[in-house]
Protein backbone atom coordinates (compact mmCIF):
# COMPACT_ATOMS: atom_id res chain seq x y z
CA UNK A 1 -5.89 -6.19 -1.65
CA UNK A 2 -7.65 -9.31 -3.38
CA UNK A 3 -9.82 -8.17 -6.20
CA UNK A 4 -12.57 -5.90 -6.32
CA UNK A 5 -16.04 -7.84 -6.18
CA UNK A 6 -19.12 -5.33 -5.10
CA UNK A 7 -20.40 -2.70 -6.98
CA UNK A 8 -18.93 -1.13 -10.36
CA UNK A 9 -19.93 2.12 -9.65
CA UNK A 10 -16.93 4.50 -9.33
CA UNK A 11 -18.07 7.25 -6.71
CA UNK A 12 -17.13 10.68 -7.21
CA UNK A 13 -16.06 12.62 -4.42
CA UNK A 14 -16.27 16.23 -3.07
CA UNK A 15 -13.95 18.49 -2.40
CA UNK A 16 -15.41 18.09 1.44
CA UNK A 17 -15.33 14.24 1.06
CA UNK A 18 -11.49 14.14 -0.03
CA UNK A 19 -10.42 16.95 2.45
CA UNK A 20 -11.71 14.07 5.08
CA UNK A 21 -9.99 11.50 2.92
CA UNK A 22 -6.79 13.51 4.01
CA UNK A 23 -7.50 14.40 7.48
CA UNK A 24 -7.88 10.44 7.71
CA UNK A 25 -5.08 10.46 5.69
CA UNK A 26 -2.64 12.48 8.02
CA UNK A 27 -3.52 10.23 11.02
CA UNK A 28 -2.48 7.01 8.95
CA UNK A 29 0.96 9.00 7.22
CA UNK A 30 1.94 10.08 11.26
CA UNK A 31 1.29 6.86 12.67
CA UNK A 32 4.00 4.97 10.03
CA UNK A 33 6.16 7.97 11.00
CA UNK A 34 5.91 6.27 14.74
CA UNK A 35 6.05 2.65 13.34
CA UNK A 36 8.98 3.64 11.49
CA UNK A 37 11.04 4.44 14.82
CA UNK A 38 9.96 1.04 16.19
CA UNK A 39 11.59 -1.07 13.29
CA UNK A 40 14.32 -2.50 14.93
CA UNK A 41 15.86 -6.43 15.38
CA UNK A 42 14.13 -8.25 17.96
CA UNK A 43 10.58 -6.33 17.83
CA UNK A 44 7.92 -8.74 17.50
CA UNK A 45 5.47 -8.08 14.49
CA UNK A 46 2.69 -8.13 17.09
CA UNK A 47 4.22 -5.72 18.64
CA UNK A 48 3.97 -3.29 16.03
CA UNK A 49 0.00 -4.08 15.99
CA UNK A 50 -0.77 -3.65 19.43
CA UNK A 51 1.03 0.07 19.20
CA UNK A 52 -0.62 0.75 15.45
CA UNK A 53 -4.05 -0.30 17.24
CA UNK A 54 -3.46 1.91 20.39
CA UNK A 55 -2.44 5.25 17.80
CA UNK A 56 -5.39 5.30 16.08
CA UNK A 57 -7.48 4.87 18.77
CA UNK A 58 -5.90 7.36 20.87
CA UNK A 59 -6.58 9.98 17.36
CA UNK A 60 -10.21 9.67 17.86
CA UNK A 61 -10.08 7.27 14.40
CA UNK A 62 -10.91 2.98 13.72
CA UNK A 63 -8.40 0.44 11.96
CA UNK A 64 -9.63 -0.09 9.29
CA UNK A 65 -8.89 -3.30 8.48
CA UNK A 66 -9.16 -5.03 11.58
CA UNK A 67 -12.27 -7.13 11.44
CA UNK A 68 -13.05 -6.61 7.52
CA UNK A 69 -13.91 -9.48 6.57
CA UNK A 70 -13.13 -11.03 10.15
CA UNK A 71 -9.31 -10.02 9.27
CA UNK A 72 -7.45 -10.62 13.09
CA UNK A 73 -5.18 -7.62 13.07
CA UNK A 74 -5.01 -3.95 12.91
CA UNK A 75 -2.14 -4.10 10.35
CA UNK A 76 -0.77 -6.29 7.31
CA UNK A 77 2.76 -7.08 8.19
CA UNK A 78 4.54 -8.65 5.41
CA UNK A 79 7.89 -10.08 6.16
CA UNK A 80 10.14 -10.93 3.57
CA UNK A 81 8.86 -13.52 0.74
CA UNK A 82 5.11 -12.29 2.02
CA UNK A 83 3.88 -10.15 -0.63
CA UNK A 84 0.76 -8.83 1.77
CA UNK A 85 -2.48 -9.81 3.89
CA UNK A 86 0.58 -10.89 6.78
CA UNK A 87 -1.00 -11.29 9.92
CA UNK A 88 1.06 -9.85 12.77
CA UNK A 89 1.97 -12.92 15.24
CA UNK A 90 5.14 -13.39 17.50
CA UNK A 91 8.14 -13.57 14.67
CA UNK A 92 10.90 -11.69 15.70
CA UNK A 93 12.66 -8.97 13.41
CA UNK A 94 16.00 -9.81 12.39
CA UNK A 95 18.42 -8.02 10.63
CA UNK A 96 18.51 -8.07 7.11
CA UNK A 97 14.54 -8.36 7.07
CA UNK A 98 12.30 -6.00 4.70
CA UNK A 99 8.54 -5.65 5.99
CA UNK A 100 5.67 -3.91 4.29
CA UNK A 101 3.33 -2.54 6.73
CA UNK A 102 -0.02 -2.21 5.08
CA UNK A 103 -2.92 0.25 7.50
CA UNK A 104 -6.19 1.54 6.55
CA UNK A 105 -7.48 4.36 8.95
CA UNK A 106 -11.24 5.07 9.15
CA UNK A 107 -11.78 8.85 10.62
CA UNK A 108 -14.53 10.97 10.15
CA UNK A 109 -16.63 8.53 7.87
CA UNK A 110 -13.48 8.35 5.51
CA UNK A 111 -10.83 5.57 5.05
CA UNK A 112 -7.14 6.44 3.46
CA UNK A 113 -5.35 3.31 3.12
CA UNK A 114 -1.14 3.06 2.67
CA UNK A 115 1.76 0.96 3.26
CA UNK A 116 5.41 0.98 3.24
CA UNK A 117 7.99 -1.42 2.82
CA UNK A 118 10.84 -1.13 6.17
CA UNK A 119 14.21 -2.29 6.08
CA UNK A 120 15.40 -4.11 9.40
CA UNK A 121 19.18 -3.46 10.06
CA UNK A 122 21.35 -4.01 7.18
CA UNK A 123 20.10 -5.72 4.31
CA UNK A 124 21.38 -6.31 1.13
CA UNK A 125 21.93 -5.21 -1.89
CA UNK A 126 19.45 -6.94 -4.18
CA UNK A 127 16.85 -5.94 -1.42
CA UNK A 128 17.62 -2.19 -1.42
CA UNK A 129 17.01 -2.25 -4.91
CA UNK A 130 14.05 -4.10 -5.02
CA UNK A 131 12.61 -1.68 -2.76
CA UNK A 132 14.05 1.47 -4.36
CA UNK A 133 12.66 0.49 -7.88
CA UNK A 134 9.43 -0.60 -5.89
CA UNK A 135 9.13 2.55 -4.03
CA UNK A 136 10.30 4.74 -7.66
CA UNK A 137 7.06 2.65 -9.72
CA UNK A 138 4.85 3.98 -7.01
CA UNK A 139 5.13 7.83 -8.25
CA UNK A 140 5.67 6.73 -11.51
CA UNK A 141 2.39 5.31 -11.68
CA UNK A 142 0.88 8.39 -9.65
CA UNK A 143 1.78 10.77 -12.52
CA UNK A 144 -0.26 8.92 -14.27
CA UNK A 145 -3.28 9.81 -12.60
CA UNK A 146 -4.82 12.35 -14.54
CA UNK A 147 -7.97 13.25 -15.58
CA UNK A 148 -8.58 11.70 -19.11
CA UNK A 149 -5.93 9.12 -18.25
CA UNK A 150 -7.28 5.63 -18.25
CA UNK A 151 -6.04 3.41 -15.02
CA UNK A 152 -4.56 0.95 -17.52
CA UNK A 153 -1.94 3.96 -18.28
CA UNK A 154 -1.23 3.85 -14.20
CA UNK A 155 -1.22 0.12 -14.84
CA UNK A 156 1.18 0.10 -17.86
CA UNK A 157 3.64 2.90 -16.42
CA UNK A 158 4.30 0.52 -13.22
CA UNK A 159 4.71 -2.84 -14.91
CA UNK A 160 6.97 -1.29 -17.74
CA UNK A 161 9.32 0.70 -14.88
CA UNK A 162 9.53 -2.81 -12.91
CA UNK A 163 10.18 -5.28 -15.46
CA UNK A 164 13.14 -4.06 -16.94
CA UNK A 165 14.32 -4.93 -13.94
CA UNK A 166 13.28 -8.41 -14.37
CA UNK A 167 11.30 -8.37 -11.51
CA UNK A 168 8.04 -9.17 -10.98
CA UNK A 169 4.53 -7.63 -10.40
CA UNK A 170 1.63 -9.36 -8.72
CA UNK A 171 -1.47 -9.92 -10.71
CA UNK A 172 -3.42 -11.04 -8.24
CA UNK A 173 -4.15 -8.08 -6.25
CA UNK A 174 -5.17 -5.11 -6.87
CA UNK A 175 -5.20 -1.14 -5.85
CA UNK A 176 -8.62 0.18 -5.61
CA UNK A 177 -11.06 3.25 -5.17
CA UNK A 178 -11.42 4.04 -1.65
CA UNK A 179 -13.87 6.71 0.25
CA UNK A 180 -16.52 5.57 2.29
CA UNK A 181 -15.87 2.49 2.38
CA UNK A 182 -12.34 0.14 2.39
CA UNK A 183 -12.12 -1.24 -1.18
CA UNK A 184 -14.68 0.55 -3.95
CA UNK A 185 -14.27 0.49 -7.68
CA UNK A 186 -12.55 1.10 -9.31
CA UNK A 187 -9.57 -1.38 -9.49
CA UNK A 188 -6.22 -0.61 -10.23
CA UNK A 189 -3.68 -3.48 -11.48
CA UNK A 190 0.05 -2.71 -11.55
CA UNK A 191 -0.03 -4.73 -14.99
CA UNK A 192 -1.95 -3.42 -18.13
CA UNK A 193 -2.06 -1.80 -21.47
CA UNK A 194 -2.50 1.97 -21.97
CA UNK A 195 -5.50 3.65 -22.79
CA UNK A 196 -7.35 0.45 -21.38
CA UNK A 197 -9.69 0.26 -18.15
CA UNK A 198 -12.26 3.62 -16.56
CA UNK A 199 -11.62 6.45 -17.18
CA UNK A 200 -9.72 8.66 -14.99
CA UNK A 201 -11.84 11.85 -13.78
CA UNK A 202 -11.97 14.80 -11.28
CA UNK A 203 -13.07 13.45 -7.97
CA UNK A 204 -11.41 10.01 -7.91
CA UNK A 205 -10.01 8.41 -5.37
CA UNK A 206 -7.87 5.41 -5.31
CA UNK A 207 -5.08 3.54 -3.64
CA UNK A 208 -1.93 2.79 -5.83
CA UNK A 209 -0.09 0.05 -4.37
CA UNK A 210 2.92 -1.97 -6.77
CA UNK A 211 3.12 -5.03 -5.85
CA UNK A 212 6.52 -6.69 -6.82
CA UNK A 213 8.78 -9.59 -6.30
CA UNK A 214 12.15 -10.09 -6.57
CA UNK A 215 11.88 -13.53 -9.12
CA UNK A 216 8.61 -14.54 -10.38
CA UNK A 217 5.45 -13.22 -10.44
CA UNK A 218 3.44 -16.21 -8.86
CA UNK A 219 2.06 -16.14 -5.32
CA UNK A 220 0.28 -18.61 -3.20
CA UNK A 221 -2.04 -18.22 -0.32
CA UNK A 222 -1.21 -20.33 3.52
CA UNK A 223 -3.73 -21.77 5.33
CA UNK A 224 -4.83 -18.96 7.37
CA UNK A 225 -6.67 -17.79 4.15
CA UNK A 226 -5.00 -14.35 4.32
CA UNK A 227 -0.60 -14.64 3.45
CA UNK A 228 -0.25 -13.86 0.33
CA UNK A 229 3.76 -15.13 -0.36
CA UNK A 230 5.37 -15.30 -3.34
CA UNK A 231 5.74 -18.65 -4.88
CA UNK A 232 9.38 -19.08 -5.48
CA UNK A 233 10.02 -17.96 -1.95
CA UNK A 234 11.51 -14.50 -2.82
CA UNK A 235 11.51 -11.23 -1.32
CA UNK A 236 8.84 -8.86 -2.32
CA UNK A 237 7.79 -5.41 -1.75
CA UNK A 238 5.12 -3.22 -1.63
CA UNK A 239 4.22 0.94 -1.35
CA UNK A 240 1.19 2.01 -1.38
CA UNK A 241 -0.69 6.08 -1.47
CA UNK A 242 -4.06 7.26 -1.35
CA UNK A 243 -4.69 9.65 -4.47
CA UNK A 244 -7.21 11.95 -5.70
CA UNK A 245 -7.80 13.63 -8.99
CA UNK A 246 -8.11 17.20 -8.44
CA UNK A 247 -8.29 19.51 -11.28
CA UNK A 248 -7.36 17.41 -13.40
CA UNK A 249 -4.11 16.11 -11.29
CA UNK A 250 -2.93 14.01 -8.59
CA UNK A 251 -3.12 15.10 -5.19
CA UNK A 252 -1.28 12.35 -3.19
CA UNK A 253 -3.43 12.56 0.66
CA UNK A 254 -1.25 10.21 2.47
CA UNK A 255 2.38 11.16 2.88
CA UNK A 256 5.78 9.52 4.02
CA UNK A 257 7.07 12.28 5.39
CA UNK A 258 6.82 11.31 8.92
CA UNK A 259 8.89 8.50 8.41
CA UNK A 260 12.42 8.81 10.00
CA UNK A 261 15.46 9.40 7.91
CA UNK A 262 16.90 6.20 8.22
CA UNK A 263 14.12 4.34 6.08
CA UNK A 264 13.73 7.06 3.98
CA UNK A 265 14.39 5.57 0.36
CA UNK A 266 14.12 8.91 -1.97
CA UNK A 267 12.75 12.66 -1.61
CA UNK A 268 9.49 11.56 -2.56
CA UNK A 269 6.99 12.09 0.15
């Protein structure tokens, strides 16, 4: 997401508040279980919307992004050299294609927010690693999240794992609190220095989301005032999880379990 610019206050949730956090949660983990099914060459990215749209809707929940700040689409799809903020429109999969479907669900006066980057067909080798060392940063920089951590250590942990792979990471955009509403404070860079940034505490809730490209860090914005694409014109990728801090430790409340086997990249879930 683009920087952080309301409030600084970090809100502290209850253990009521961030069981709804993952009851909206489990509607937004079990709809990319369904999405994932649906990745296939010659799918149309709006497509994929207009079925995301329809799922949460039928679940009693809202998109959550659709119509933030008069964003067009129910889902961020982000094809190839888009890092994020894609807006779903009549491309055509093809194979060798990686997307990262970004959603936000709003359910029960809670939003969870998560995305996932798909592989279309067969794709190669640089990309599967990009996307496995990606997808590996993401839980490296959940263990992080402790209580009397500081987010620069989540920060730090992800940018060291990714680099010496000489890829990457976004500085841009941001992970950030989340509860009541879509984006709250605090943020949560994937670049940093430990010990640096709010403290972590019992009750927090944020989105982790590396951001990573295959060459060089730099991005640029099209005209549409949301694609976010990298610069050089290589691939990125991009995972994302809704965490609390409970008892002092991370309690991940969105979940890729649902997705099928085929995408799978680890045994995380």
């Amino acid at each position: 997401m683009l920087k952080v610019k309301e409030s600084k206050q970090i809100y502290l949730k209850t253990a009521a508040e961030i069981e709804a956090i993952r009851e909206s949660g489990k509607i937004l983990s079990q709809l990319h279980g369904a999405l994932s099914s649906r990745i296939e060459t010659g799918v149309k990215t709006i497509e994929l919307d207009a079925f995301a749209e329809n799922y949460i809707l039928k679940n009693g929940a809202k998109p959550s992004f659709k119509g933030y700040r008069d964003f067009p689409a129910t889902l961020c799809i982000s094809v190839n050299n888009v890092v994020v903020h894609g807006i779903p429109n009549h491309y055509i999969l093809k194979d060798g294609d990686i997307i990262s479907i970004d959603c936000g669900v709003y359910y029960n006066g809670f939003h969870a927010d998560s995305a996932f980057t798909y592989r279309v067909g067969s794709i190669s080798e640089e990309k599967q690693n990009l996307l496995k060392e990606t997808y590996e940063s993401l839980f490296r920089g959940i263990a992080k999240c402790k209580s009397g951590n500081r987010v620069g250590d989540i920060s730090y942990e992800i940018q060291r794992y990714v680099e010496q792979f000489g890829y990457g990471v976004v500085r841009e955009l941001v992970g950030h609190g989340v509860g009541k509403y879509l984006h709250e404070p605090p943020e949560v860079p994937n670049f940093g220095k430990q010990g640096k940034g709010p403290k972590l505490e019992n009750g927090m809730v944020i989105a982790i989301e590396p951001m990573v490209t295959m060459g060089k860090r730099t991005v640029k914005q099209d005209r549409d005032g949301w694609t976010i694409r990298t610069q050089d014109g290589l691939p990125s990728a991009h995972y994302e999880h809704t965490v609390a801090i409970v008892e002092g430790k991370p309690e991940v409340l969105t979940s890729f379990e649902y997705i099928v086997e085929s995408q799978q990249i680890t045994a995380h879930a």
